[in-house]
Every structure is written in structure tokens, then in C-alpha cells.
Protein backbone atom coordinates (compact mmCIF):
# COMPACT_ATOMS: atom_id res chain seq x y z
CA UNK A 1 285.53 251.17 140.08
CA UNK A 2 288.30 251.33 142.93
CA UNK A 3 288.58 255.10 142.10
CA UNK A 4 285.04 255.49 143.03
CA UNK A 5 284.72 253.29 146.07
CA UNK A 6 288.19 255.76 147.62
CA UNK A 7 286.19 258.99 146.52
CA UNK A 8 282.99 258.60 147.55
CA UNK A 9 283.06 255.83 149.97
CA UNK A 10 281.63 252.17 149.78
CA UNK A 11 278.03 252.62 151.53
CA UNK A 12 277.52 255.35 148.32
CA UNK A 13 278.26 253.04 145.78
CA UNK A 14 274.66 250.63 145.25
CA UNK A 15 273.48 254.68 145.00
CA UNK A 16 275.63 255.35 141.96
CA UNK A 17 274.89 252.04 140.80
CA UNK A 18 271.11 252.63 140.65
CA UNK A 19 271.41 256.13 139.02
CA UNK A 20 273.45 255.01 136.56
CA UNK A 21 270.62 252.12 135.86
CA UNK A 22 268.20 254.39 135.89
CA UNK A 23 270.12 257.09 133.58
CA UNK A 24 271.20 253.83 131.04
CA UNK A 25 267.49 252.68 131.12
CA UNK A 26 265.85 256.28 130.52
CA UNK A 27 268.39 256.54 127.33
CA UNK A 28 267.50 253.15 125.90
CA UNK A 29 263.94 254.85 126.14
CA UNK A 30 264.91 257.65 124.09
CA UNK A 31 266.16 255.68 121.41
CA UNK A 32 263.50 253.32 120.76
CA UNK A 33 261.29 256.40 120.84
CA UNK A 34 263.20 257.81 118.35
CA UNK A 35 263.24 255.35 116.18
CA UNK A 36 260.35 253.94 116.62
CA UNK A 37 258.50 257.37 116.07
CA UNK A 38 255.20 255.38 117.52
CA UNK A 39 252.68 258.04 117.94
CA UNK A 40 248.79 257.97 118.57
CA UNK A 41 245.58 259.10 116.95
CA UNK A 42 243.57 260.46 119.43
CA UNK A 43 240.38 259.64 117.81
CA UNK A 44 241.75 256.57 119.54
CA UNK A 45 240.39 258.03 122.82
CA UNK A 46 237.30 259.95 121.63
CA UNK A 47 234.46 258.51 123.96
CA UNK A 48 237.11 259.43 127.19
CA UNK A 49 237.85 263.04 125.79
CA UNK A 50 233.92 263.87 125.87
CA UNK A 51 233.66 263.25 129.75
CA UNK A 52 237.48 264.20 130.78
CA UNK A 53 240.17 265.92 128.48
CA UNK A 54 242.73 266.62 130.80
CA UNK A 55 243.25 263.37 132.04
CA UNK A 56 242.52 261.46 129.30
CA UNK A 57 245.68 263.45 128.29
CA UNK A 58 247.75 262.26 130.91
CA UNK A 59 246.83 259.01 130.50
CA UNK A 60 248.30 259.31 127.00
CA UNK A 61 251.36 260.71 128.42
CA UNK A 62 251.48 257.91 131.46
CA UNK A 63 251.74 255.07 128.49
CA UNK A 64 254.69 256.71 127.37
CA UNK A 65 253.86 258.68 124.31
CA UNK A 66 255.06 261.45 122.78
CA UNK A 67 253.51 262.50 119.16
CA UNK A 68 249.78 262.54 118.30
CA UNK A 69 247.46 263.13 115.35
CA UNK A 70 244.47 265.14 116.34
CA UNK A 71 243.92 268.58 115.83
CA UNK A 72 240.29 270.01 117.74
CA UNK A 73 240.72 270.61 120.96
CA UNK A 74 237.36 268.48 122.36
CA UNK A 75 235.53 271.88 123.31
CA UNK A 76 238.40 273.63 125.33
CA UNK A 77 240.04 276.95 124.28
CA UNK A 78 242.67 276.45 122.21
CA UNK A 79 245.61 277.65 124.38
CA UNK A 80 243.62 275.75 127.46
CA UNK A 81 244.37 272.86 125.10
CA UNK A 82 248.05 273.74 123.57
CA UNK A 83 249.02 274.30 127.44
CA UNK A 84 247.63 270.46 127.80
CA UNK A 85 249.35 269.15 125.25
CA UNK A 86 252.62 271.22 126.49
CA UNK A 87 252.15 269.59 130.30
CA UNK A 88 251.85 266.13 129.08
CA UNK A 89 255.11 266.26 126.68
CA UNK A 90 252.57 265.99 123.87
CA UNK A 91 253.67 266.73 120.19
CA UNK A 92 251.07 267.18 117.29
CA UNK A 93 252.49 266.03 114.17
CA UNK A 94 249.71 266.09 112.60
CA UNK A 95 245.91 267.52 112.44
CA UNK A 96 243.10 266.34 110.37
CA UNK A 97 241.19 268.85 107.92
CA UNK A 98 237.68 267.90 106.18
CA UNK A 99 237.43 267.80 102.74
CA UNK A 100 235.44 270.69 102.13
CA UNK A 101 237.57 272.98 103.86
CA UNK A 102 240.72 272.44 102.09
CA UNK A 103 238.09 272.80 98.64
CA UNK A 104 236.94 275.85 100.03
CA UNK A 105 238.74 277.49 102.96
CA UNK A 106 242.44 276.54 102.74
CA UNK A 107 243.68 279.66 105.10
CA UNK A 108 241.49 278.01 108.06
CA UNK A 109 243.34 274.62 107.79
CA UNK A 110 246.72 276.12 107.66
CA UNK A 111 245.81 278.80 110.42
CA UNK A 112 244.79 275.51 112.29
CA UNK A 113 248.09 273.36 111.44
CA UNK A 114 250.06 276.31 112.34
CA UNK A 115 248.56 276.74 115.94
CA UNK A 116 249.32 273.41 116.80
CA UNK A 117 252.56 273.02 115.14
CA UNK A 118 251.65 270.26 113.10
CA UNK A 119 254.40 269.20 110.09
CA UNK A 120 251.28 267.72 108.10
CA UNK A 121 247.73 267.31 107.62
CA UNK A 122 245.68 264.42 106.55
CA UNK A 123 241.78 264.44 105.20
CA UNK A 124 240.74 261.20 105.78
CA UNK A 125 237.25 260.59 103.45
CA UNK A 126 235.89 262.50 100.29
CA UNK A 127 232.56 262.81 100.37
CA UNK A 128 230.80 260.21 97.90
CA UNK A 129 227.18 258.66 97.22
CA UNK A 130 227.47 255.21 96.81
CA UNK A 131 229.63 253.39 95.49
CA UNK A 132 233.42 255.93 94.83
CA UNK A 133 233.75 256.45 91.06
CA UNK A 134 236.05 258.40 88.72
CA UNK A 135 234.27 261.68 88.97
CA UNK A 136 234.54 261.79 92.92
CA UNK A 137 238.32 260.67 92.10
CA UNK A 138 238.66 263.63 89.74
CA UNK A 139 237.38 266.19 92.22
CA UNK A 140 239.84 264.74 95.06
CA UNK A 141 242.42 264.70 92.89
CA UNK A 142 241.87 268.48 91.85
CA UNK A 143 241.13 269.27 95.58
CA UNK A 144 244.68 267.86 96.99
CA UNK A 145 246.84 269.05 94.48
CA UNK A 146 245.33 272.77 94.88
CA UNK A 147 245.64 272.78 98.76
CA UNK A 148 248.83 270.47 98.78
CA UNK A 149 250.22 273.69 96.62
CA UNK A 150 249.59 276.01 98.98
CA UNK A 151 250.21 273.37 102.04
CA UNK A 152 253.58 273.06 100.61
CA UNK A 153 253.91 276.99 100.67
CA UNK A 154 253.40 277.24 104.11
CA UNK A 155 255.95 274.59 105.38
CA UNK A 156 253.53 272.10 105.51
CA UNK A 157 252.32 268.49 103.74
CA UNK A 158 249.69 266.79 102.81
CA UNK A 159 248.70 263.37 103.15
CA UNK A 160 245.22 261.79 101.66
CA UNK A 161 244.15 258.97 104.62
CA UNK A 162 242.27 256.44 101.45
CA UNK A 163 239.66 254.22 103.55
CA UNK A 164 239.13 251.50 101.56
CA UNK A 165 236.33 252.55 98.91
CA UNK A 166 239.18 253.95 96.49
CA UNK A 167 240.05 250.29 95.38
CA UNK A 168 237.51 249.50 93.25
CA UNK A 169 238.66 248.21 89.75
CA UNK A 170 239.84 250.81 87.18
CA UNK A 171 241.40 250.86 83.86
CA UNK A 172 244.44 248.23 84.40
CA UNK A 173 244.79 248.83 88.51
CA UNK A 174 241.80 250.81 90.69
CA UNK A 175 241.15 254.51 91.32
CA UNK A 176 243.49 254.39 94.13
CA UNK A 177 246.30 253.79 91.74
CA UNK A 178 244.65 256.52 89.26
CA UNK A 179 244.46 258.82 92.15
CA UNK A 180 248.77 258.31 92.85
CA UNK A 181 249.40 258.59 89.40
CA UNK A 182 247.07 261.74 89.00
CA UNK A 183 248.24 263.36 92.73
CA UNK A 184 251.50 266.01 92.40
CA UNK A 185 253.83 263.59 95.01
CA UNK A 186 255.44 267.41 95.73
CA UNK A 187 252.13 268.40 97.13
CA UNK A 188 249.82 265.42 97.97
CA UNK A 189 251.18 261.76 98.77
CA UNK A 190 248.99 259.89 101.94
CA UNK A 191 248.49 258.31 105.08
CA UNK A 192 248.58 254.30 105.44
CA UNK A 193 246.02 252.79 107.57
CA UNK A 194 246.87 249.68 107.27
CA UNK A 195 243.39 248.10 108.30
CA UNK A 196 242.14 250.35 105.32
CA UNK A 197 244.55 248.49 102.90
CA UNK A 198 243.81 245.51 104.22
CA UNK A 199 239.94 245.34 104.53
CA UNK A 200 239.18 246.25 100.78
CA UNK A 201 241.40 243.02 100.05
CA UNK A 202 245.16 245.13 99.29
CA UNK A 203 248.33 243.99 101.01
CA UNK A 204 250.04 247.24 102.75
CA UNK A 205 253.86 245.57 101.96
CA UNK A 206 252.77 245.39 98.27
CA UNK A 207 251.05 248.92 98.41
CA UNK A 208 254.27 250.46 100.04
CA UNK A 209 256.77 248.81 97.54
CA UNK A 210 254.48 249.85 94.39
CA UNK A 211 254.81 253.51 96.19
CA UNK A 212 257.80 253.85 97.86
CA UNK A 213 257.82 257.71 99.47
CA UNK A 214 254.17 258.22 99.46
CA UNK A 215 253.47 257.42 102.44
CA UNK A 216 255.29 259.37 105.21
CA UNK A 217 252.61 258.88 107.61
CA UNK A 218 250.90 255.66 108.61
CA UNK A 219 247.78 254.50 111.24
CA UNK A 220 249.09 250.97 113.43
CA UNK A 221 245.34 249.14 113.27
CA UNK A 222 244.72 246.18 113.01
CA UNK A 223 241.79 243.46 112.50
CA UNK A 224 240.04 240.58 114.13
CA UNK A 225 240.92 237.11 112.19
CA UNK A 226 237.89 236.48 110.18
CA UNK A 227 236.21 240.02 109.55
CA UNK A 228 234.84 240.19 106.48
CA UNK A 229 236.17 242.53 103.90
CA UNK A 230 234.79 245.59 101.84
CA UNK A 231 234.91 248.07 99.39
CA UNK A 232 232.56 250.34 101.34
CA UNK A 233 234.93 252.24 103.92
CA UNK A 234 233.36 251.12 107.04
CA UNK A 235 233.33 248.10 109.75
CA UNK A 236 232.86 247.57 113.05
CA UNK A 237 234.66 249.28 115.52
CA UNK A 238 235.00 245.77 117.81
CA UNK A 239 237.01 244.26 114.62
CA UNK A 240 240.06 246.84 116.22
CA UNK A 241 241.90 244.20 117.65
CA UNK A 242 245.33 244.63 119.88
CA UNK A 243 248.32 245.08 117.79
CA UNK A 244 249.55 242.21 116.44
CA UNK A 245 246.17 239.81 117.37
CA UNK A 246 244.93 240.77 114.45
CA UNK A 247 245.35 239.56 110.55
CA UNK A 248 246.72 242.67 108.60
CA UNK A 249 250.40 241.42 109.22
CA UNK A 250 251.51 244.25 111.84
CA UNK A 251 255.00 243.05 112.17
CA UNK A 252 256.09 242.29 108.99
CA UNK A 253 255.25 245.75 107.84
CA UNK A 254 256.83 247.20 110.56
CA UNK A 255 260.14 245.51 109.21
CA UNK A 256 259.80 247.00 106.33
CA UNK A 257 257.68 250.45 106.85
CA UNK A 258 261.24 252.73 107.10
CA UNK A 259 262.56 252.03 104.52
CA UNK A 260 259.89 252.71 101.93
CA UNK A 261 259.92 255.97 103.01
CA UNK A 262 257.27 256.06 106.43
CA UNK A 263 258.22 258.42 108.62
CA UNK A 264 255.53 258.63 111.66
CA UNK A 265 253.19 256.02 112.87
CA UNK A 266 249.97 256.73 114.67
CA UNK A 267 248.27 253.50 116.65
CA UNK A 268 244.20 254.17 116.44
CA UNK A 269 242.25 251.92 117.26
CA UNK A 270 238.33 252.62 117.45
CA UNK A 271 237.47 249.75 119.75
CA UNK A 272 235.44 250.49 123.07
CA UNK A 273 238.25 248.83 124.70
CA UNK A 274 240.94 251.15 123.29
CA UNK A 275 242.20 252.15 126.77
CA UNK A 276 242.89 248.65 127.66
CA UNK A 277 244.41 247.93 124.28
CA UNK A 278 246.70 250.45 123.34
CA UNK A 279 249.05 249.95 126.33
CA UNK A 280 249.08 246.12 124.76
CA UNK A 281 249.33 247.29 121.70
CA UNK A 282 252.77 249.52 123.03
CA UNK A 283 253.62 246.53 124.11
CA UNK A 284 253.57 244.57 121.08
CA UNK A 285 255.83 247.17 119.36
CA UNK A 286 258.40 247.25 121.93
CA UNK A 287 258.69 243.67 121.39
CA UNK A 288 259.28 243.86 117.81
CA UNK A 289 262.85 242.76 116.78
């Protein structure tokens, strides 16, 4: 320090002080990020992008985020929308593809992956009546493995979002384990919503240590105390609670997400509030020991 204070004086040294703060500080940001890998779904943000995508967009930005799930561009051109993206230091990681379009139009979803980048894509619901059953698991199974194949050829993965209606009893276990057994993990393995595990009555630990790998990619949600479970797929959207006010046990599967193979995390939360609660929700993570 005496070597500073003769070279550049001692009125200039609470200046050097305060970069290097500021430098040390913006670091320690970069590794947590990195870590961390804490990401959003913008579905999070759907009712803001129908009135105002460009700032909705720097709002993301503003709460410190730098990966996202999405994949439409919310009625902009697409380059209007990559240029976006590109100004707010956004990265897509991911983009979502409907089920019948990987069935029957595979070179549209990886045109679409490809345009924004994206190392994976997710479908997040088959298309059931009723109750799911082991013919709708058959088809999905069929469906993933075919466009995981061709996914895979193209540099990119797949991941199957399940939402809750794929753990209905089965043989010794419940389609959801017939569908991992039945599912090439080379070309299809999911996407862990944990709310999803959680409201059809499955623990997301137990799920991630019966599967360990399978899920690279996983969606931070969680639930109001007290909701009442199903089978069906759906609930509420004002049971998506801040992270960590909730009941599906966000920290301890945070503790242990890494190292059963999940690589990205995505917070969505479908509340009306979900402006005011992701920044909490940010919060809660960064907090996390």
C-alpha cells in the first residue's frame, strides 16, 4: 500500500479503493452466476410481454439474469427479437416445441432451436383425453426417441417437461417410470419442474436420485402450503408462491440438484404477481448456503 500512496498520491487512494470494491464485487457476481446457472422461463412474464416486449426484457436483464427458456418471439420479427435478447445480455438455452411438431415437423423445431442458439428443447404436455394412460405413453415415448435422434444429430437435446398426469400407478412404479425406462437417455431424458413432481404427490430429491443424469434441465417453482394435490396436470396459477415460501422443499434440492446431474435452472412462476416475486425469489437463491 505505501507503493501506491508515493505513485499516485494520497487524495487518489479512497478512488482505487472503490474500484477495486467495485471490480472484487462484480467478480463475486460472476461466480455465483456461474455456478448458480439460475435462469428464467419467460412464460414467467407472459401477461407483460403482450403489452411491452422490449422492456419487459430489460426488466429481466435489470434483476440480473442472464439465460432464459422461451423460444417465440411475442409477435416481433425474429431478428427484432434476437437483437433484444442480444441488448439485454440475454442467452436462450432453451426453446419449447409442441408435441405435434416434433411428431410431424422435426426440421421446423430444429430450424427454430438453431436461430436462437438454444443447446436444448423441451415439450412440456402430450396431448391426452382424460385421464394419461399407456397408449398416450407409448406414442410419447415413440415421438421423443424419433426427434431426440435427430435432435441429437443436430447438436442439440431433448428434454420431456412431465406435468404431473404421468404418475399415475403402473405395473410396479407409474408411467413416468415406464416412460424413463422406455426413453433412449442418448436422445430423450427431461426437464424437472419441481412443483410438477411435487403436486401429483412425488418427492423431486427421490425422483433425481432414482434418475441421476436425466434431468439436465430443471423449472425453480414452488407451491403455497396447503394446495391440494393432483394427478390432472393443472392448478392455480396463485398457488406459485415466492421461492422458498412454498412446500416443495426448494432448498434442499438445490443442495443436492448438481450433483445428480442438473445442469440449468429456470425460475417460472405463473402467478399474477410474478414481477414482484421473482426478484424475491433471486433473492432467496442468493441466500442459499
Amino acid at each position: 500500500m505505501h507503493i501506491i500512496v508515493r505513485i499516485l498520491g494520497p487524495h487518489k487512494i479512497k478512488c482505487m479503493k472503490h474500484i477495486i470494491t467495485t471490480a472484487a464485487l462484480f467478480f463475486v457476481l460472476l461466480i455465483v452466476s456461474a455456478q448458480t446457472n439460475i435462469g428464467l422461463q419467460l412464460y414467467s412474464f407472459r401477461n407483460e410481454f403482450k403489452t411491452d416486449v422490449p422492456g419487459t426484457l430489460e426488466k429481466i436483464s435489470a434483476m440480473g439474469i442472464r439465460q432464459i427458456e422461451g423460444g417465440g418471439t411475442y409477435g416481433l420479427p425474429v431478428d427484432g427479437f434476437k437483437n433484444l435478447l442480444a441488448k439485454n445480455k440475454l442467452t436462450t438455452i432453451s426453446v419449447g416445441a409442441d408435441f405435434n411438431q416434433l411428431d410431424s415437423n422435426i426440421q421446423a423445431v430444429i430450424t427454430n432451436a438453431k436461430t436462437f442458439g438454444a443447446k436444448y428443447v423441451m415439450c412440456a404436455w402430450v396431448p391426452h383425453n382424460g385421464a394419461f394412460t399407456i397408449n398416450d405413453a407409448n406414442k410419447a415415448i415413440a415421438v421423443f426417441n424419433k426427434a431426440g435422434k435427430k435432435l441429437k444429430e443436430n447438436g442439440i437435446s431433448f428434454c420431456y417437461h412431465a406435468h404431473g398426469y404421468e404418475f399415475g400407478p403402473y405395473e410396479k412404479g407409474t408411467l413416468f417410470d415406464y416412460m424413463a425406462g422406455k426413453m433412449n437417455p442418448t436422445y430423450a431424458n427431461f426437464e424437472m419442474d419441481v412443483f410438477w413432481i411435487k403436486h401429483p404427490g412425488q418427492e423431486p430429491i427421490d425422483l433425481l436420485k432414482k434418475y441421476p443424469g436425466r434431468f439436465p434441465l430443471m423449472h425453480l417453482k414452488d407451491r403455497k402450503p396447503g394446495t391440494p394435490g393432483n394427478q390432472e396436470g393443472h392448478a392455480p396459477d396463485e398457488t406459485n408462491v415466492v421461492l422458498g415460501a412454498g412446500d416443495v422443499g426448494i432448498a434442499a434440492i438445490m443442495k443436492v440438484a448438481k450433483k445428480y446431474g442438473v445442469k440449468y435452472f429456470f425460475i417460472e412462476d405463473e402467478s399474477p404477481h410474478s414481477m414482484e416475486q421473482v426478484p424475491q425469489s433471486l433473492k432467496f437463491l442468493k441466500g442459499l448456503k
